[in-house]
Protein backbone atom coordinates (compact mmCIF):
# COMPACT_ATOMS: atom_id res chain seq x y z
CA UNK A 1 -16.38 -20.66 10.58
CA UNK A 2 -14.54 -18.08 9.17
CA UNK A 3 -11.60 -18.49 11.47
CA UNK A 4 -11.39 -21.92 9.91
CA UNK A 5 -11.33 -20.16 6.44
CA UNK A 6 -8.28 -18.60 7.59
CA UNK A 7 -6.22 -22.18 7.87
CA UNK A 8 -5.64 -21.99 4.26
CA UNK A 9 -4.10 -18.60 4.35
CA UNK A 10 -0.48 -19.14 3.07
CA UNK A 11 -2.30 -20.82 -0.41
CA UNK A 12 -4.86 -17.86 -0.38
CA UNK A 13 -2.08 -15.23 0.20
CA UNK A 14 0.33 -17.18 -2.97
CA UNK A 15 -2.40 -17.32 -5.52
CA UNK A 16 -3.41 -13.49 -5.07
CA UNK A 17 0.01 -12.64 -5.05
CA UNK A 18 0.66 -14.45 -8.41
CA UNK A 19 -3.00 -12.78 -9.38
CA UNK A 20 -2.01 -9.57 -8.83
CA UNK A 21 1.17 -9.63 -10.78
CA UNK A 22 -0.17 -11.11 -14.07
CA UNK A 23 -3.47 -9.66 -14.16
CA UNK A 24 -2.63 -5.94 -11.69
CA UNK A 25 -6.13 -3.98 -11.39
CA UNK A 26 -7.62 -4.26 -14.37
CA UNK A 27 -10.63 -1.42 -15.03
CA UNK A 28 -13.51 -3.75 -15.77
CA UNK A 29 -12.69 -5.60 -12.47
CA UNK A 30 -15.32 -3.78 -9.75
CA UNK A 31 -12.74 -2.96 -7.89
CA UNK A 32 -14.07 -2.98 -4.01
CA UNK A 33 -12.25 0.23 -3.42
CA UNK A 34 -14.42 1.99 -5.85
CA UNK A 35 -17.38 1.24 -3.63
CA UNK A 36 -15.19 2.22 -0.50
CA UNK A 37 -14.44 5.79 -1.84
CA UNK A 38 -18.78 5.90 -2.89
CA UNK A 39 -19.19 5.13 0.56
CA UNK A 40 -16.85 7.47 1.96
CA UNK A 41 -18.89 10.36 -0.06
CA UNK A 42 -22.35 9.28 0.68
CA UNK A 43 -21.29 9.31 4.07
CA UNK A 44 -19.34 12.28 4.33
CA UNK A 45 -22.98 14.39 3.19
CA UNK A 46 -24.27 12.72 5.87
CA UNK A 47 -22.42 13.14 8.56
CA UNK A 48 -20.66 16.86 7.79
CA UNK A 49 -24.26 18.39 8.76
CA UNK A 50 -23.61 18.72 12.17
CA UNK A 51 -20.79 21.25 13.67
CA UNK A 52 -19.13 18.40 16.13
CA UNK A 53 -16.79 17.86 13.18
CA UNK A 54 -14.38 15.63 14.78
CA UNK A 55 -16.91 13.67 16.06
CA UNK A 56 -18.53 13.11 13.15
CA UNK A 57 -14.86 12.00 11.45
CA UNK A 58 -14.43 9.48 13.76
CA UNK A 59 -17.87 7.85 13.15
CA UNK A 60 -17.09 8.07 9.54
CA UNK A 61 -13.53 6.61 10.21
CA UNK A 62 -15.98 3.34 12.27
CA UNK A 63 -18.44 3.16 10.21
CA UNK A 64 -16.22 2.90 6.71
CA UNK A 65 -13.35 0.69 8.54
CA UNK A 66 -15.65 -1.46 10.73
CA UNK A 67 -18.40 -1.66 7.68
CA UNK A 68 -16.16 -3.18 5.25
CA UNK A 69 -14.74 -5.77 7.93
CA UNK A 70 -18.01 -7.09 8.62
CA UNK A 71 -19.93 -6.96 5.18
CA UNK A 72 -16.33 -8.85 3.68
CA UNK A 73 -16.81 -11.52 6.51
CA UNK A 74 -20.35 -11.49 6.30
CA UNK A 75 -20.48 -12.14 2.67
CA UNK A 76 -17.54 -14.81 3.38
CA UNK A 77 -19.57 -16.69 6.16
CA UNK A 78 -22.42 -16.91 3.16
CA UNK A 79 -19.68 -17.89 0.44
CA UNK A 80 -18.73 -20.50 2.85
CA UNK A 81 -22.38 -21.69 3.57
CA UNK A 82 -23.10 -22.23 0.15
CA UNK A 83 -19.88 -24.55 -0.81
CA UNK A 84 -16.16 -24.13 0.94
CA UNK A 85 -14.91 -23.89 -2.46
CA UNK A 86 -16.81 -20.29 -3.20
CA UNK A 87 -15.32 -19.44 0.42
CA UNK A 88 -11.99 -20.13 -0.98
CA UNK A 89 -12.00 -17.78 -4.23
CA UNK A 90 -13.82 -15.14 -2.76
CA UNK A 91 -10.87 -14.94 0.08
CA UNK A 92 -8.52 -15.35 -2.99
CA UNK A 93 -10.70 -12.59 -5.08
CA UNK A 94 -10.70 -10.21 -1.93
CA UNK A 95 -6.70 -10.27 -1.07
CA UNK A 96 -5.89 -9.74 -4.38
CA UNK A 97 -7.95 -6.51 -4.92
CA UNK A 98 -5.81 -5.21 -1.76
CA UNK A 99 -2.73 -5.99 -3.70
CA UNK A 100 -1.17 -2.94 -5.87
CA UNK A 101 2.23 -4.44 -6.66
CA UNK A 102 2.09 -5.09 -10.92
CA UNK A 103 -0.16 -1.52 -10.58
CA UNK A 104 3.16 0.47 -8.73
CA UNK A 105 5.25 -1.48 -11.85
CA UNK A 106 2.80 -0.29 -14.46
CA UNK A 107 2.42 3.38 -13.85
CA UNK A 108 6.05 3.84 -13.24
CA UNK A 109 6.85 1.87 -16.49
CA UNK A 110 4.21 4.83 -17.98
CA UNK A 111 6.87 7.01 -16.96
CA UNK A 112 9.72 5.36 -17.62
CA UNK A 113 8.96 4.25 -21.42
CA UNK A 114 8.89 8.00 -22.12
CA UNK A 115 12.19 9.16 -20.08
CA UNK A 116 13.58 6.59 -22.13
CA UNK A 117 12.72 7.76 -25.09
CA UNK A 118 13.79 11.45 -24.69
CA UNK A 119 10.34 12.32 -24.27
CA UNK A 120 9.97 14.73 -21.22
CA UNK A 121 6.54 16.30 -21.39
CA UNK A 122 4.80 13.11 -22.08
CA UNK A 123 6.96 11.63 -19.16
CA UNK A 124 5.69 14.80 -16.98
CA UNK A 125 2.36 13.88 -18.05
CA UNK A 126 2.22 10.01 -17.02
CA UNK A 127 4.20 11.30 -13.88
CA UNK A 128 0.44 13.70 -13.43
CA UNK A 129 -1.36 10.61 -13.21
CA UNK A 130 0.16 9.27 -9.66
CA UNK A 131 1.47 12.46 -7.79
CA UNK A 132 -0.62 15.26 -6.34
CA UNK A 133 2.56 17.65 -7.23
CA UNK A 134 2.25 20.21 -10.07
CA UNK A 135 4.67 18.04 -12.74
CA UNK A 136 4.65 20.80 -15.88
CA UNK A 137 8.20 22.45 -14.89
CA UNK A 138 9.72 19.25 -13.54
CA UNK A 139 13.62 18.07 -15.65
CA UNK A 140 14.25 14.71 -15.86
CA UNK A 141 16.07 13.79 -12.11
CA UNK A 142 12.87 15.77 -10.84
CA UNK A 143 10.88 13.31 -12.66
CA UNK A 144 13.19 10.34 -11.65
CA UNK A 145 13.01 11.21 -7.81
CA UNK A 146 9.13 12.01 -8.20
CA UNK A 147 8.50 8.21 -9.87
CA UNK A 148 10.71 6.61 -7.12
CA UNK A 149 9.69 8.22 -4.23
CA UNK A 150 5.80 7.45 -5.39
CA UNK A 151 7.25 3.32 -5.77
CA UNK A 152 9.23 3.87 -2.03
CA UNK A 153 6.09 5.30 -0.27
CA UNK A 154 3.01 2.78 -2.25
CA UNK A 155 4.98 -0.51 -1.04
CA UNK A 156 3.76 -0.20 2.46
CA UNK A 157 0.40 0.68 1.39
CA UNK A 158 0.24 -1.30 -1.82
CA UNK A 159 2.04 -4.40 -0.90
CA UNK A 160 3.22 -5.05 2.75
CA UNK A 161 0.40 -3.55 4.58
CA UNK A 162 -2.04 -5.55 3.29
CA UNK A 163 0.03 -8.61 2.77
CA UNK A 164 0.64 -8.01 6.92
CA UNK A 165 -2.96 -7.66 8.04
CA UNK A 166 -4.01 -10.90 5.57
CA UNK A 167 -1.43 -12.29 7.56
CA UNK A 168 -2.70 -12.05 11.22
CA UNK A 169 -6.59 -11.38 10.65
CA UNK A 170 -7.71 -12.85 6.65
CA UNK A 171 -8.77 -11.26 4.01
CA UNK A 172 -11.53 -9.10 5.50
CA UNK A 173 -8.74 -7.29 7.83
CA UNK A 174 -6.83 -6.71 4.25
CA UNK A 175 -9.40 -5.28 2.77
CA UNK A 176 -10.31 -3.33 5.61
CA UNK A 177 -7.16 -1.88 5.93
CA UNK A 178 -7.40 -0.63 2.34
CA UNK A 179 -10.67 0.82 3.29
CA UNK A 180 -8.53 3.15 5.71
CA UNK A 181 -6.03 3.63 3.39
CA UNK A 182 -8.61 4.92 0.91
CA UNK A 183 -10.14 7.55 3.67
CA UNK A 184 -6.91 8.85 4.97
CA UNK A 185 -6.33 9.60 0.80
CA UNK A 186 -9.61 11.13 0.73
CA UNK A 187 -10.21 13.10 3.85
CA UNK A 188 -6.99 12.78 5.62
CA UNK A 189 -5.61 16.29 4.86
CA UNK A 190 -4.76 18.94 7.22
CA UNK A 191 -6.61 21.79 5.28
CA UNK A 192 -9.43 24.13 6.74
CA UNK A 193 -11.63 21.52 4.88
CA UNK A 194 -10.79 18.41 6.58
CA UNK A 195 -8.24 19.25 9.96
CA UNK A 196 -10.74 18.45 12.22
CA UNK A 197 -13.20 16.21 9.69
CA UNK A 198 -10.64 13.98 8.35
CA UNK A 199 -8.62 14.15 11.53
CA UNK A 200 -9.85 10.55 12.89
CA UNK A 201 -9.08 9.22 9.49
CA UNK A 202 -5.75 10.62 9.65
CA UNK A 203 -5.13 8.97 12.79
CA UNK A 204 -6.01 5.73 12.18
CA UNK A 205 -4.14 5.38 9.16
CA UNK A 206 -0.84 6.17 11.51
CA UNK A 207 -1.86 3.30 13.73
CA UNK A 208 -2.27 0.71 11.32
CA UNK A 209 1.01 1.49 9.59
CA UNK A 210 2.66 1.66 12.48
CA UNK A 211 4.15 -1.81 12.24
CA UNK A 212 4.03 -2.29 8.72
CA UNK A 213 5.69 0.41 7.65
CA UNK A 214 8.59 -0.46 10.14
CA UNK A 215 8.60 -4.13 9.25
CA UNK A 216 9.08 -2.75 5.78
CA UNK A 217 11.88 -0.29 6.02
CA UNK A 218 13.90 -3.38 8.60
CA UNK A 219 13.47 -5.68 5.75
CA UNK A 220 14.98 -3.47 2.78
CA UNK A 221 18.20 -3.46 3.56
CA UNK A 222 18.40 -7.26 3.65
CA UNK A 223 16.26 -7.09 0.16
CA UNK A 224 19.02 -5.08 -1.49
CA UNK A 225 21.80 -7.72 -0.42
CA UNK A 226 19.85 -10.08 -1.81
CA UNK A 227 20.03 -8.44 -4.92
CA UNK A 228 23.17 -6.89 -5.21
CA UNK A 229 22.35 -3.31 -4.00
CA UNK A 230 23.73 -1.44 -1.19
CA UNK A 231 22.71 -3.38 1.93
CA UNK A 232 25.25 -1.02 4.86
CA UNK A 233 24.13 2.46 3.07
CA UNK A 234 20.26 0.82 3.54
CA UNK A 235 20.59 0.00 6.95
CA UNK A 236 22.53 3.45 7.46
CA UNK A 237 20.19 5.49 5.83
CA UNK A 238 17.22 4.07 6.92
CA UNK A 239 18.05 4.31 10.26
CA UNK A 240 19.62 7.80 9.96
CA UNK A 241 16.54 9.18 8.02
CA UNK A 242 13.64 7.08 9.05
CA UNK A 243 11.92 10.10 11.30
CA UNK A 244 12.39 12.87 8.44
CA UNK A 245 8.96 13.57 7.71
CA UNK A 246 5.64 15.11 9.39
CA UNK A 247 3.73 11.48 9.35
CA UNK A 248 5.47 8.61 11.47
CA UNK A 249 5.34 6.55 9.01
CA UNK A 250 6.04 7.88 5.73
CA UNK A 251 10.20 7.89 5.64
CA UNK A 252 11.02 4.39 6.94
CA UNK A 253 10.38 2.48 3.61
CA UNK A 254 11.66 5.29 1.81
CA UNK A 255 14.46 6.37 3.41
CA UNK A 256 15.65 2.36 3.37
CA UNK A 257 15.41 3.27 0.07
CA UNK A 258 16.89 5.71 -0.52
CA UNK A 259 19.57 4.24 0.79
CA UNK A 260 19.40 1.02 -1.03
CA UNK A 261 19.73 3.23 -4.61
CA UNK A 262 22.05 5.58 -3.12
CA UNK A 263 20.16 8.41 -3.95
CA UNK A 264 18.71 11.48 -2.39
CA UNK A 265 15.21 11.53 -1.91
CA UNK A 266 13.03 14.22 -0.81
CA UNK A 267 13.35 18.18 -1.29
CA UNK A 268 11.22 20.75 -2.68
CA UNK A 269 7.69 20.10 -4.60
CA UNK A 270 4.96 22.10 -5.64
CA UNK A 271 1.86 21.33 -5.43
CA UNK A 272 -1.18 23.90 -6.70
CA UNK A 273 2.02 26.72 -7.17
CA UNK A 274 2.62 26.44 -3.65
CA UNK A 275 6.43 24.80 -2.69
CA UNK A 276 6.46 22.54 -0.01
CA UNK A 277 10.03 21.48 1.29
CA UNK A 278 10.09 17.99 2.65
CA UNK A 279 13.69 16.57 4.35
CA UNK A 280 16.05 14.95 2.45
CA UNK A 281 16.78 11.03 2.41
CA UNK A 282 19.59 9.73 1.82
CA UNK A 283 22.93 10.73 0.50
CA UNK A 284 23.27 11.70 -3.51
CA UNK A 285 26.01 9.47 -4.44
CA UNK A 286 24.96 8.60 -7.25
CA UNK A 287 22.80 10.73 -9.93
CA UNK A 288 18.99 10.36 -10.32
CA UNK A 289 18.84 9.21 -13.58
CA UNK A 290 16.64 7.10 -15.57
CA UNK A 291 17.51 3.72 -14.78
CA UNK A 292 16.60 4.31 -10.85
CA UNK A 293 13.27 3.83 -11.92
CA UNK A 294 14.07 0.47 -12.99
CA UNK A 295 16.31 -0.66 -10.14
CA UNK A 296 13.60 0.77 -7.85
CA UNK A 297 11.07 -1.09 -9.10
CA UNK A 298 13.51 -3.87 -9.07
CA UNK A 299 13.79 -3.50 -5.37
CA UNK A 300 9.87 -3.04 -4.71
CA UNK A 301 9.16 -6.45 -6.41
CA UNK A 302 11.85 -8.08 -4.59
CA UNK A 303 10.69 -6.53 -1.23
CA UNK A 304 7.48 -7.82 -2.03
CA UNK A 305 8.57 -11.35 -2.54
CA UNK A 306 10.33 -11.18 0.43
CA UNK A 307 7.71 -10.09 2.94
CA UNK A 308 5.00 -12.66 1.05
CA UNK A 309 7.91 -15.84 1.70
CA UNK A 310 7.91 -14.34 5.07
CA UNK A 311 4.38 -14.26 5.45
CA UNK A 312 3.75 -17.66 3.69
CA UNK A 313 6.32 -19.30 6.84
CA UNK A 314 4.58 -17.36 9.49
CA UNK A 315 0.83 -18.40 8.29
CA UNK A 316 2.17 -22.25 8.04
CA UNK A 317 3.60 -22.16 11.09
CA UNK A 318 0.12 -20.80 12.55
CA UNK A 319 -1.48 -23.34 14.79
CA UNK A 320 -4.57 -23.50 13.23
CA UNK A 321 -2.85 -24.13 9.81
CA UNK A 322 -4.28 -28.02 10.23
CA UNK A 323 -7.89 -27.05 11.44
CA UNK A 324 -9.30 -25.95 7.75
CA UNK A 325 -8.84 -29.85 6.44
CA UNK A 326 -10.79 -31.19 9.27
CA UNK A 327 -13.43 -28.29 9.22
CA UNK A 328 -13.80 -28.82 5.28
CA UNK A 329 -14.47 -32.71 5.76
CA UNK A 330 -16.90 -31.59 7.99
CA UNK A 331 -18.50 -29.52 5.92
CA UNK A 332 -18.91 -32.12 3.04
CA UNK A 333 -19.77 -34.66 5.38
């Protein structure tokens, strides 16, 4: 029944799209990843008792991951049960709390409003809000680099995972993937806390970003021609840069880019008073100032329309795109 539910994906997919720009994440919205991350620390007292550490990660990793798949198809099976129309908002409702596109425009707008207004330490202090890097010392291409390397790196996790995994497996496989998004930000580090703890949560984010994230940085250069950026110094770049980082993931969609802006991502950051050097991207022909917070954002909502027309094709091409009419006459029959 709920592969059925699936049939209508392409129209489920659009309308949380369009959701998610006009309305983003708004805080009196119960937000399912709230009850992710409560989940992830009721469960982490549990399970850190023991001294098989790893093991214990990679039950948290199953349980959290596998837990929200099945309660989000579970409670769509139900949804369904009571009238196919429920089914259909509650797979529109659940998609577009996995979507984080107007969010990424929002908080680097918070940032932007303030460069723009010669306003640095309030800029520095909206920048605090959606980096882990100490932001008090930072001049204004620090601050530039820091907004749109936070935009380059959230579209894969924001926007075109999700959008990928809605895709191929519904809206329980989105929102599951957000649920192992939100453990590899909460117990994915490689400190003496978590290295071995978070270690299976670390993992598993790799694998399921594997393809998106490469997806992603493939279709960014043909993004920028589309809208007038630099489409050879993209491609270039991206493939050029695409490795520079520790996770295999990471510097594909920001390296593309990087390239795209023709800017220089990457460098030195501080984070807690301790610098932390990460490889450059790209090539700094042109200055980070502060309208590369606007084109970037220009090119992450333009990437995102992209990979959703893409997605939209791929899910009416799907062979079972037909099967939903017939199972809904079915159902009212």
């Amino acid at each position: 029944m709920i592969n059925h539910i699936s049939s209508f994906l392409w129209l489920y997919i659009l309308i949380a799209y369009c959701l998610d720009l006009i309305i983003g994440d708004p805080l009196w919205f119960p937000h399912p990843v709230r009850g992710i991350g409560w989940a992830i620390q009721q469960l982490e007292k549990a399970l850190r008792r023991g001294k098989a550490e790893r093991l214990s990660g990679c039950l948290l990793t199953l349980f959290i991951v596998g837990g929200t798949y099945s309660l989000a198809t579970g409670v769509l099976y139900f949804a369904v049960r009571l009238h196919p129309y429920i089914g259909h908002a509650l797979s529109v409702i659940i998609l577009w709390t996995t979507l984080a596109t107007k969010d990424l425009y929002v908080h680097s707008k918070q940032v932007y409003k303030p460069l723009a207004q010669r306003d640095l330490p309030t800029a520095r202090r909206m920048l605090s809000r959606i980096v882990g890097r100490d932001t008090d010392k930072l001049d204004e291409p620090e601050v530039v680099r820091a907004t749109v390397e936070t935009i380059a790196e959230n579209v894969v996790d924001g926007i075109t995972a999700p959008l990928f995994y809605a895709i191929l497996f519904g809206a329980p496989a989105a929102l599951a993937y957000k649920a192992a998004s939100t453990l590899d930000s909460m117990v994915g580090y490689k400190n003496e806390r978590y290295k071995n703890f978070g270690w299976a949560s670390a993992r598993f984010d790799d694998i399921v970003n594997f393809i998106p994230a490469r997806v992603t940085g493939i279709l960014i250069p043909f993004v920028a021609l589309c809208i007038g950026f630099d489409i050879r110094n993209s491609w270039r770049i991206f493939w050029r840069d695409r490795k520079k980082h520790p996770s295999p993931n990471s510097a594909h969609a920001e390296a593309a880019f990087a390239g795209a802006l023709n800017v220089r991502l990457g460098g030195t950051s501080t984070y807690s008073g301790v610098p932390s050097h990460k490889e450059f991207l790209g090539d700094a022909n042109r200055p980070l100032e502060i309208n590369t917070i606007r084109r970037a954002q220009l090119l992450m909502f333009a990437t995102s329309a992209m990979f959703l027309a893409f997605g939209l094709i791929c899910s009416l091409c799907s062979p079972t795109t037909s099967s939903y009419g017939r199972w809904l006459i079915s159902q009212n029959g």
